[in-house]
N, C-alpha and C. Protein backbone atom coordinates (compact mmCIF):
# COMPACT_ATOMS: atom_id res chain seq x y z
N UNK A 1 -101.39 -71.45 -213.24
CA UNK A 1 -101.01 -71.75 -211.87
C UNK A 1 -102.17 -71.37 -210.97
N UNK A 2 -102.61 -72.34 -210.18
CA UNK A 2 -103.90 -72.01 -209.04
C UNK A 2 -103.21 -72.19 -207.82
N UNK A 3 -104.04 -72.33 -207.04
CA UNK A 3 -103.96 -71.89 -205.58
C UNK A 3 -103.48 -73.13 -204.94
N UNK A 4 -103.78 -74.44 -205.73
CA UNK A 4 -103.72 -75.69 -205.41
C UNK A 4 -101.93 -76.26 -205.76
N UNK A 5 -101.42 -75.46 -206.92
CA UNK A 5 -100.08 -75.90 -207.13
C UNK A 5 -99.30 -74.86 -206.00
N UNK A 6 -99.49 -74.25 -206.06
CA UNK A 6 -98.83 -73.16 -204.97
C UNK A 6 -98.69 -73.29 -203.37
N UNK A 7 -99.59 -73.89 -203.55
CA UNK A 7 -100.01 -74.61 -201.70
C UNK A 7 -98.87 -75.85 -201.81
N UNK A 8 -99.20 -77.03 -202.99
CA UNK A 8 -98.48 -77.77 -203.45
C UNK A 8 -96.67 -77.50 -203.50
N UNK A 9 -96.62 -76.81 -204.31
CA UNK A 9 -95.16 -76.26 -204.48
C UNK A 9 -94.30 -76.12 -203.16
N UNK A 10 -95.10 -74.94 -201.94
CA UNK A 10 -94.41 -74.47 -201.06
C UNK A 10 -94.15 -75.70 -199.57
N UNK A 11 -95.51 -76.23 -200.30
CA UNK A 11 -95.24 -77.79 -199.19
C UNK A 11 -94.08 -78.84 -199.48
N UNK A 12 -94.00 -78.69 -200.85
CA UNK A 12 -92.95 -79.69 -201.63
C UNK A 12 -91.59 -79.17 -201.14
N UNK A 13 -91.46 -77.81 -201.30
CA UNK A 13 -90.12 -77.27 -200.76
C UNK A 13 -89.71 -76.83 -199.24
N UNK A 14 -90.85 -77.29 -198.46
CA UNK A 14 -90.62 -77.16 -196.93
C UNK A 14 -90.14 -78.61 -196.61
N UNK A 15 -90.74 -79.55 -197.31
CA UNK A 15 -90.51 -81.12 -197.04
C UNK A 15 -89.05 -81.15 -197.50
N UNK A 16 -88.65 -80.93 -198.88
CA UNK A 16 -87.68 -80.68 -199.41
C UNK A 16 -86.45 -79.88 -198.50
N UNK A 17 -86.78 -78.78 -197.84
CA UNK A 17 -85.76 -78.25 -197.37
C UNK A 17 -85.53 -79.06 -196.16
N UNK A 18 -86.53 -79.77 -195.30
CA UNK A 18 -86.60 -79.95 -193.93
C UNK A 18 -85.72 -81.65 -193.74
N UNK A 19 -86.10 -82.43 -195.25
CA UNK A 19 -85.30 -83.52 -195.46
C UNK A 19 -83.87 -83.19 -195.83
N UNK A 20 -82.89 -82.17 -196.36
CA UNK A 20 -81.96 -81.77 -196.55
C UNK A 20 -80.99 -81.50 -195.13
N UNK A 21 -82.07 -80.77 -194.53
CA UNK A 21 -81.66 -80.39 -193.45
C UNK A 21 -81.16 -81.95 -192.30
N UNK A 22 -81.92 -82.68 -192.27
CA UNK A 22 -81.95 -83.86 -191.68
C UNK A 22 -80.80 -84.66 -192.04
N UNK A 23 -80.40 -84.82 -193.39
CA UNK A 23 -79.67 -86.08 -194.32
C UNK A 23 -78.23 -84.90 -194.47
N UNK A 24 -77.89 -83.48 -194.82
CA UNK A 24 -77.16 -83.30 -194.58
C UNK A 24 -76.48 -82.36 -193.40
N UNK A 25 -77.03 -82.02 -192.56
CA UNK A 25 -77.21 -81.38 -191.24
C UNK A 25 -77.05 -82.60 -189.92
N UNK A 26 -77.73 -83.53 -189.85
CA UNK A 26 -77.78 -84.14 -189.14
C UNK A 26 -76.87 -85.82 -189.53
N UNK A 27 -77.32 -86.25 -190.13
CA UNK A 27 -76.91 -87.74 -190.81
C UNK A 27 -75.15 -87.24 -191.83
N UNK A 28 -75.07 -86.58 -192.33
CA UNK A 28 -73.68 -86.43 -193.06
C UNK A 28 -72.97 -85.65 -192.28
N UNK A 29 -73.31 -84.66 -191.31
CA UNK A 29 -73.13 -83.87 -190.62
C UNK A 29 -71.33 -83.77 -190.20
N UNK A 30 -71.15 -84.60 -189.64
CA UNK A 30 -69.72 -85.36 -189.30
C UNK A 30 -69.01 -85.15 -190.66
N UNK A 31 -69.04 -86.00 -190.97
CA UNK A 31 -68.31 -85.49 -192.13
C UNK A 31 -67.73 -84.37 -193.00
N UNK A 32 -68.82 -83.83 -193.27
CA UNK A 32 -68.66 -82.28 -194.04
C UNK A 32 -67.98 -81.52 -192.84
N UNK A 33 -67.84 -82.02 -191.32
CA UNK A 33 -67.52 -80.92 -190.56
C UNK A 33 -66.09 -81.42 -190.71
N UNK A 34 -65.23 -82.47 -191.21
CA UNK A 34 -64.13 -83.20 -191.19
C UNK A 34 -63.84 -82.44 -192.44
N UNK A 35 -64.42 -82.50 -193.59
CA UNK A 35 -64.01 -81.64 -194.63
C UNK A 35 -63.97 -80.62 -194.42
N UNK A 36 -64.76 -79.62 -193.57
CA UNK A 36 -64.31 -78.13 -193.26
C UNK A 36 -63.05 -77.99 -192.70
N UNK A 37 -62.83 -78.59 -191.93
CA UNK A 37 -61.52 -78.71 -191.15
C UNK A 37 -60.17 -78.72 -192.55
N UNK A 38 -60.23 -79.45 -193.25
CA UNK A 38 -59.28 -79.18 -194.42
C UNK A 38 -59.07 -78.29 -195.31
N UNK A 39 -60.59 -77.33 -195.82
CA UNK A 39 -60.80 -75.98 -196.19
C UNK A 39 -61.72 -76.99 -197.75
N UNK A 40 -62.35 -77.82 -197.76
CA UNK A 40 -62.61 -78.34 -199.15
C UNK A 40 -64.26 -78.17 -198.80
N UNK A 41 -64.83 -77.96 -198.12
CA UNK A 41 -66.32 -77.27 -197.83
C UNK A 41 -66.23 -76.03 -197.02
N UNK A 42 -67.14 -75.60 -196.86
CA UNK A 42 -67.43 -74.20 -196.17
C UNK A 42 -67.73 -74.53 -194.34
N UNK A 43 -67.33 -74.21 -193.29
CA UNK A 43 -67.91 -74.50 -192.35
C UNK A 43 -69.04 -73.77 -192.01
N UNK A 44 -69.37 -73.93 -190.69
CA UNK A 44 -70.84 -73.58 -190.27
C UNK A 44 -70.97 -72.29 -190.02
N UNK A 45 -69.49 -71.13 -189.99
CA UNK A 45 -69.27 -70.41 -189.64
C UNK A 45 -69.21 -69.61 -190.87
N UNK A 46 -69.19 -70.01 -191.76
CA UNK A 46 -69.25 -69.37 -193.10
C UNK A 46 -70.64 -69.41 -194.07
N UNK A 47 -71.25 -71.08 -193.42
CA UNK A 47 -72.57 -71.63 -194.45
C UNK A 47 -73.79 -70.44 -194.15
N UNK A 48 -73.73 -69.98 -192.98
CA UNK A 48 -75.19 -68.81 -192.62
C UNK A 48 -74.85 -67.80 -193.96
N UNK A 49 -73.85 -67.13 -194.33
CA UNK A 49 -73.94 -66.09 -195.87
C UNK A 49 -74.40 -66.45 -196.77
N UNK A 50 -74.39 -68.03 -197.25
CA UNK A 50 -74.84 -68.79 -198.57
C UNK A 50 -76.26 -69.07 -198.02
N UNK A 51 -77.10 -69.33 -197.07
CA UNK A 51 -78.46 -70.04 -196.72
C UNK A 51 -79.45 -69.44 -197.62
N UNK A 52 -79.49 -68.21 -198.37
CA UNK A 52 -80.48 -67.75 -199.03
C UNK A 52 -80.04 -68.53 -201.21
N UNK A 53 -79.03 -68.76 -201.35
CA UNK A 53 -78.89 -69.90 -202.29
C UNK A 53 -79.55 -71.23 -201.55
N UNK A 54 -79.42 -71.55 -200.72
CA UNK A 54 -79.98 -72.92 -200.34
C UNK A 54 -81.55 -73.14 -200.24
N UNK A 55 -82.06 -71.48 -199.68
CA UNK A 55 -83.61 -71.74 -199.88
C UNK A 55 -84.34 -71.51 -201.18
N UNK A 56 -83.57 -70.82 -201.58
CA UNK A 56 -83.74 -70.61 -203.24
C UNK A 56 -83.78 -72.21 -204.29
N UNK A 57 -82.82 -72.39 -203.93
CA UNK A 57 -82.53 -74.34 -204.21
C UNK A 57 -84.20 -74.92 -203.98
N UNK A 58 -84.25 -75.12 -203.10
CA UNK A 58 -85.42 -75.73 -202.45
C UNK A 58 -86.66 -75.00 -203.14
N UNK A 59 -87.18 -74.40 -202.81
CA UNK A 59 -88.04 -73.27 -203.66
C UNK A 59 -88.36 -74.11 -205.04
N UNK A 60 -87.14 -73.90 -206.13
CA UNK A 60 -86.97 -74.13 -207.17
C UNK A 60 -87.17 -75.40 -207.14
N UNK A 61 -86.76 -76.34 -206.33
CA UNK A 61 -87.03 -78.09 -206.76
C UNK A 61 -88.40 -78.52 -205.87
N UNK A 62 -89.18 -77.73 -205.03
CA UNK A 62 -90.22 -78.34 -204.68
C UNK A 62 -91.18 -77.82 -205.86
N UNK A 63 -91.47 -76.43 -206.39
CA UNK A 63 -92.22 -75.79 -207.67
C UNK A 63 -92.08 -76.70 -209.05
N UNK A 64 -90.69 -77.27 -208.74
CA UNK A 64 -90.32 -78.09 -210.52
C UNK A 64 -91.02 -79.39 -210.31
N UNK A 65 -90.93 -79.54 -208.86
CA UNK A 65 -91.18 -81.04 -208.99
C UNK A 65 -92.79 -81.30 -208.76
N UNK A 66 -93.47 -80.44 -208.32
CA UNK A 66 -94.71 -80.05 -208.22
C UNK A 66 -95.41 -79.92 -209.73
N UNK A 67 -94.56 -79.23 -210.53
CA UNK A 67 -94.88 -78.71 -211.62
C UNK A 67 -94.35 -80.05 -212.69
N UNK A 68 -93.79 -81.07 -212.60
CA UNK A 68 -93.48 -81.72 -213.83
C UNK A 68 -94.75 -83.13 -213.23
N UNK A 69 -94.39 -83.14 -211.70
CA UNK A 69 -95.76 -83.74 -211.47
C UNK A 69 -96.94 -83.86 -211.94
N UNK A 70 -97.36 -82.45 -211.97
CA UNK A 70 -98.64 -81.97 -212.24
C UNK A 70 -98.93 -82.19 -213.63
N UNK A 71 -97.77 -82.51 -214.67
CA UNK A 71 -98.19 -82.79 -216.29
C UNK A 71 -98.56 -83.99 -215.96
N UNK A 72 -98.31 -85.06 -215.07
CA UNK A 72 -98.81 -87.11 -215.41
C UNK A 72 -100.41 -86.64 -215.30
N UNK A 73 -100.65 -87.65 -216.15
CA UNK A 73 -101.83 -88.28 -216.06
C UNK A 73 -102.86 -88.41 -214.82
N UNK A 74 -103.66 -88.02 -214.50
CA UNK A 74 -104.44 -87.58 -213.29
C UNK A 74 -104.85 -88.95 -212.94
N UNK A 75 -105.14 -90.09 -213.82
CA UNK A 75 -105.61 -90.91 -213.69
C UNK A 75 -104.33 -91.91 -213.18
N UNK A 76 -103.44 -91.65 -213.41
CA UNK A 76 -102.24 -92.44 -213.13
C UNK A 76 -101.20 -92.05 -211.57
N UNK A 77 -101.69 -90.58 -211.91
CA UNK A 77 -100.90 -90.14 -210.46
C UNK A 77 -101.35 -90.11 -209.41
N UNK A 78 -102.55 -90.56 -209.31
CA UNK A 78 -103.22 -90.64 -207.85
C UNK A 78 -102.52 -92.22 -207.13
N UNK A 79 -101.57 -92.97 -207.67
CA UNK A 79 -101.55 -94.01 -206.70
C UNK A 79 -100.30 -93.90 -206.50
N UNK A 80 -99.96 -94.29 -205.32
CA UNK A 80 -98.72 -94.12 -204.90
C UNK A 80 -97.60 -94.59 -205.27
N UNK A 81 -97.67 -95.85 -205.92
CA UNK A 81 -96.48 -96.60 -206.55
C UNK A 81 -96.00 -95.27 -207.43
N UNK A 82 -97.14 -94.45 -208.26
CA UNK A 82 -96.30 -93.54 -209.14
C UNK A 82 -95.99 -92.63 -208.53
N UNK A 83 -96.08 -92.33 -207.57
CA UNK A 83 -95.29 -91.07 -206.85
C UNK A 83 -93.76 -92.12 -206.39
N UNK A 84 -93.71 -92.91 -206.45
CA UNK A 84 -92.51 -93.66 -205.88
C UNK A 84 -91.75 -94.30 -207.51
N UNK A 85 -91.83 -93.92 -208.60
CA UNK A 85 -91.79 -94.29 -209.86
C UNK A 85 -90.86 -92.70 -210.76
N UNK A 86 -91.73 -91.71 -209.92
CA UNK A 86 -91.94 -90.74 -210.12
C UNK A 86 -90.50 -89.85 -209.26
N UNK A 87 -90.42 -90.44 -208.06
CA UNK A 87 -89.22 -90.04 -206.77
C UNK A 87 -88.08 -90.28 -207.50
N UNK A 88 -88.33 -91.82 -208.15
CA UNK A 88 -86.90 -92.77 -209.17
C UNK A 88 -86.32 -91.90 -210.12
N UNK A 89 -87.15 -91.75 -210.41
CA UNK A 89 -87.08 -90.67 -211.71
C UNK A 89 -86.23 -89.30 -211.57
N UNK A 90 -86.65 -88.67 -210.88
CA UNK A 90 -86.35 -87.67 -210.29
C UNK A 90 -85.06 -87.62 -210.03
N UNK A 91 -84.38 -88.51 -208.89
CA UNK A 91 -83.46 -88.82 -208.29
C UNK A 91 -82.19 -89.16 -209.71
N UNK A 92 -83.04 -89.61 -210.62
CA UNK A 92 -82.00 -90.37 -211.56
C UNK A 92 -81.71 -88.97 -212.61
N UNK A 93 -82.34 -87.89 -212.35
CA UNK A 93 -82.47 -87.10 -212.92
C UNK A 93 -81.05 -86.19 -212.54
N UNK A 94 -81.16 -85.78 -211.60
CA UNK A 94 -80.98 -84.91 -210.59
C UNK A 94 -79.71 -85.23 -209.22
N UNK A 95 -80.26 -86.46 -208.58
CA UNK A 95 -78.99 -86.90 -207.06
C UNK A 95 -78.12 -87.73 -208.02
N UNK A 96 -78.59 -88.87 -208.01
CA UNK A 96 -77.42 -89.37 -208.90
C UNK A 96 -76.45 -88.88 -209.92
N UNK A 97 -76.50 -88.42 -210.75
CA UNK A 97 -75.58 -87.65 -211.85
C UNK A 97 -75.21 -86.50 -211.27
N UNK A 98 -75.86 -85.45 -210.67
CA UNK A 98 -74.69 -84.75 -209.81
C UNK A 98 -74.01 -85.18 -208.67
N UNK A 99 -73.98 -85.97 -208.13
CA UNK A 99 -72.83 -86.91 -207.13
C UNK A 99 -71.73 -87.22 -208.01
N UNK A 100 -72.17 -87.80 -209.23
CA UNK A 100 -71.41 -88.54 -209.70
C UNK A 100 -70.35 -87.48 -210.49
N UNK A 101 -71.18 -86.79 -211.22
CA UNK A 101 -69.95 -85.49 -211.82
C UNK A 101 -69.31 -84.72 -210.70
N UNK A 102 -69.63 -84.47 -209.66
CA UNK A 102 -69.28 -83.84 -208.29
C UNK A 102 -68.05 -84.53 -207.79
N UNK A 103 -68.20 -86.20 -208.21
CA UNK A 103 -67.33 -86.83 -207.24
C UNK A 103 -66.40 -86.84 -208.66
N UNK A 104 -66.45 -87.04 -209.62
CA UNK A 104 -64.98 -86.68 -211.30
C UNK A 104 -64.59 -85.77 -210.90
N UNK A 105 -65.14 -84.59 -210.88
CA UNK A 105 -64.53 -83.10 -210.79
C UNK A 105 -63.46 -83.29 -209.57
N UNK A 106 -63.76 -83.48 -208.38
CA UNK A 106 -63.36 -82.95 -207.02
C UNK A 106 -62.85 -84.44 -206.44
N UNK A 107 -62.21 -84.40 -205.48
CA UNK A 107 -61.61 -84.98 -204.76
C UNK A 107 -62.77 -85.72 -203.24
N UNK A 108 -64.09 -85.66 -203.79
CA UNK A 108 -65.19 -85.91 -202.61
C UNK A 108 -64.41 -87.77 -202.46
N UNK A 109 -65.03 -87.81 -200.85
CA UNK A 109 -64.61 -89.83 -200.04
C UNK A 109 -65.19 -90.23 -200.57
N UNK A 110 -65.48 -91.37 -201.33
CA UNK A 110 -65.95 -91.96 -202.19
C UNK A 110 -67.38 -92.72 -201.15
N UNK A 111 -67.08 -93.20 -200.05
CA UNK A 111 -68.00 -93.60 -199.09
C UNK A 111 -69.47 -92.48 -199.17
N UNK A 112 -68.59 -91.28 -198.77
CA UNK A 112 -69.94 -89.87 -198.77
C UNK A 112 -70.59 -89.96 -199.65
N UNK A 113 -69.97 -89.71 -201.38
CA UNK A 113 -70.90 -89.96 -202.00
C UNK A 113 -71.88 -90.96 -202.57
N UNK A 114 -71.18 -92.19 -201.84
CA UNK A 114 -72.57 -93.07 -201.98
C UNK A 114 -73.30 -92.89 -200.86
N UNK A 115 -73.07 -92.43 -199.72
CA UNK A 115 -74.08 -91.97 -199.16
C UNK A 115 -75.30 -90.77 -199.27
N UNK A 116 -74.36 -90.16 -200.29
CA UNK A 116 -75.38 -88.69 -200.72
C UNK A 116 -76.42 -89.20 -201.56
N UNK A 117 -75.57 -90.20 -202.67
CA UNK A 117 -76.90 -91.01 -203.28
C UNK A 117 -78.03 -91.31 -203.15
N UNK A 118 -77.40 -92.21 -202.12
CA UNK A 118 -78.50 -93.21 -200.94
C UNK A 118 -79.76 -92.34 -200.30
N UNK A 119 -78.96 -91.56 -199.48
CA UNK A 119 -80.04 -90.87 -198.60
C UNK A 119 -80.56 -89.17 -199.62
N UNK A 120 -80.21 -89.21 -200.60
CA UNK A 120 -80.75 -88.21 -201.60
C UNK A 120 -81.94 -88.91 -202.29
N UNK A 121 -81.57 -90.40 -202.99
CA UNK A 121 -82.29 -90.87 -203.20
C UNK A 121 -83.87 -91.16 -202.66
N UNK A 122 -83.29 -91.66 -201.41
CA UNK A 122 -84.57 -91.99 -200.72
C UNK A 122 -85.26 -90.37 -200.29
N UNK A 123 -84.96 -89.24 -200.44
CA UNK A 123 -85.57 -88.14 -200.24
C UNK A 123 -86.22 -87.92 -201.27
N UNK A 124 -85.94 -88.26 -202.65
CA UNK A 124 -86.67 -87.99 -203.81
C UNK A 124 -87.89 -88.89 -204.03
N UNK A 125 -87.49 -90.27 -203.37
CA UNK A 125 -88.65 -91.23 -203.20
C UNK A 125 -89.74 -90.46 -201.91
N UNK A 126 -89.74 -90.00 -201.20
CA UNK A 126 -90.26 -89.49 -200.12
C UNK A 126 -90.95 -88.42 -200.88
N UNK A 127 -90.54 -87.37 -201.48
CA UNK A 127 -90.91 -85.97 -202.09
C UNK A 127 -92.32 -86.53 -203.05
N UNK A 128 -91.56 -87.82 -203.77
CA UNK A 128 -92.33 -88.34 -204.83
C UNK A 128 -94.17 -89.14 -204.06
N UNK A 129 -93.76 -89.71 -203.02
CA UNK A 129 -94.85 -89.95 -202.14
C UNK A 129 -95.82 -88.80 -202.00
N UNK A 130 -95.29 -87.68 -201.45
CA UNK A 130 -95.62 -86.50 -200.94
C UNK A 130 -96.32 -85.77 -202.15
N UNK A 131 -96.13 -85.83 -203.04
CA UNK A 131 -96.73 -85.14 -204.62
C UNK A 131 -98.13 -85.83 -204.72
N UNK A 132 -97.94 -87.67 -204.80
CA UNK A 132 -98.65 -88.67 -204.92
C UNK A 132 -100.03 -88.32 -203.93
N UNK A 133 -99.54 -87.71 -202.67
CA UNK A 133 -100.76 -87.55 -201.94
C UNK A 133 -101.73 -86.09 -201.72
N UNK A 134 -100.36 -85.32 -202.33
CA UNK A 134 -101.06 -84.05 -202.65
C UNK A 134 -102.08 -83.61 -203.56
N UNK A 135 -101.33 -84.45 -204.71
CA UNK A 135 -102.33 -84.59 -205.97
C UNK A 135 -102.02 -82.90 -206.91
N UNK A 136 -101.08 -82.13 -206.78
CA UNK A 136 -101.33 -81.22 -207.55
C UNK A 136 -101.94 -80.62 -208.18
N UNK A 137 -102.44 -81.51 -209.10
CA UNK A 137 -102.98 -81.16 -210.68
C UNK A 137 -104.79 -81.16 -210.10
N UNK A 138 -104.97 -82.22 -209.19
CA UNK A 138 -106.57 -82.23 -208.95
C UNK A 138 -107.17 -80.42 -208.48
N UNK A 139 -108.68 -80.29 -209.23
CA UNK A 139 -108.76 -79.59 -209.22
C UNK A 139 -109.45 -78.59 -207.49
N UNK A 140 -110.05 -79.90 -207.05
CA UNK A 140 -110.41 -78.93 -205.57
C UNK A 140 -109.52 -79.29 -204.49
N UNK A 141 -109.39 -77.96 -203.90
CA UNK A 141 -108.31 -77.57 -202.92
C UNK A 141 -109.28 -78.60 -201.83
């Protein structure tokens, strides 16, 4: 680990946290506050005790995603289509299949979670851009 994944990493998980914040803070926002109201999420009045799991979250998926990045091909990951190949991936890894077991288990609106998809998705395509231009793995800062 150098100085270059680490710079990498903590940028991946500020983008990461700051798009979360946006897509479910702002854009789902309504909603989850309609589900608090029923007791099937946490409200806003409760979410400040959990925020150090949430930055922890983030942390962990900008470093992983930095870090599984950083194994492609140097010659391959410098263009952007593969950081957007790379987002797909990710997403199919990760947003998709937990929505989807999230929404079996539990009683989630079926609308939300194709919206969590959607706009999860396109955050992983975004993250995946963001890797693409960082370059991780290259060796000068």
């Amino acid at each position: 680990m150098n100085k270059r994944f680490v710079i990498c990493g903590l940028v991946v998980s500020l983008a990461s946290l700051l798009l979360d914040l946006l897509i479910h803070g702002l854009l789902l926002g309504d909603a989850y506050r309609q589900l608090a109201t029923t007791g099937f999420v946490r409200g806003p009045d409760q979410a400040g005790q959990f925020l150090h799991w949430a930055l922890l979250a983030h942390l962990l998926l900008g470093f992983g995603l930095t870090w599984m990045f950083s194994m492609a091909d140097p010659a391959r990951s410098r263009d952007l289509a593969f950081g957007l190949r790379f987002g797909t991936a990710a997403a199919l890894l990760s947003i998709v299949p937990n929505a989807m077991i999230l929404f079996a288990l539990q009683p989630w609106p079926a609308a939300l979670v194709h919206r969590q998809i959607l706009l999860g998705t396109v955050m992983m395509l975004l993250l995946g851009l963001l890797l693409a231009w960082l370059q991780p793995a290259r060796r000068a800062l």
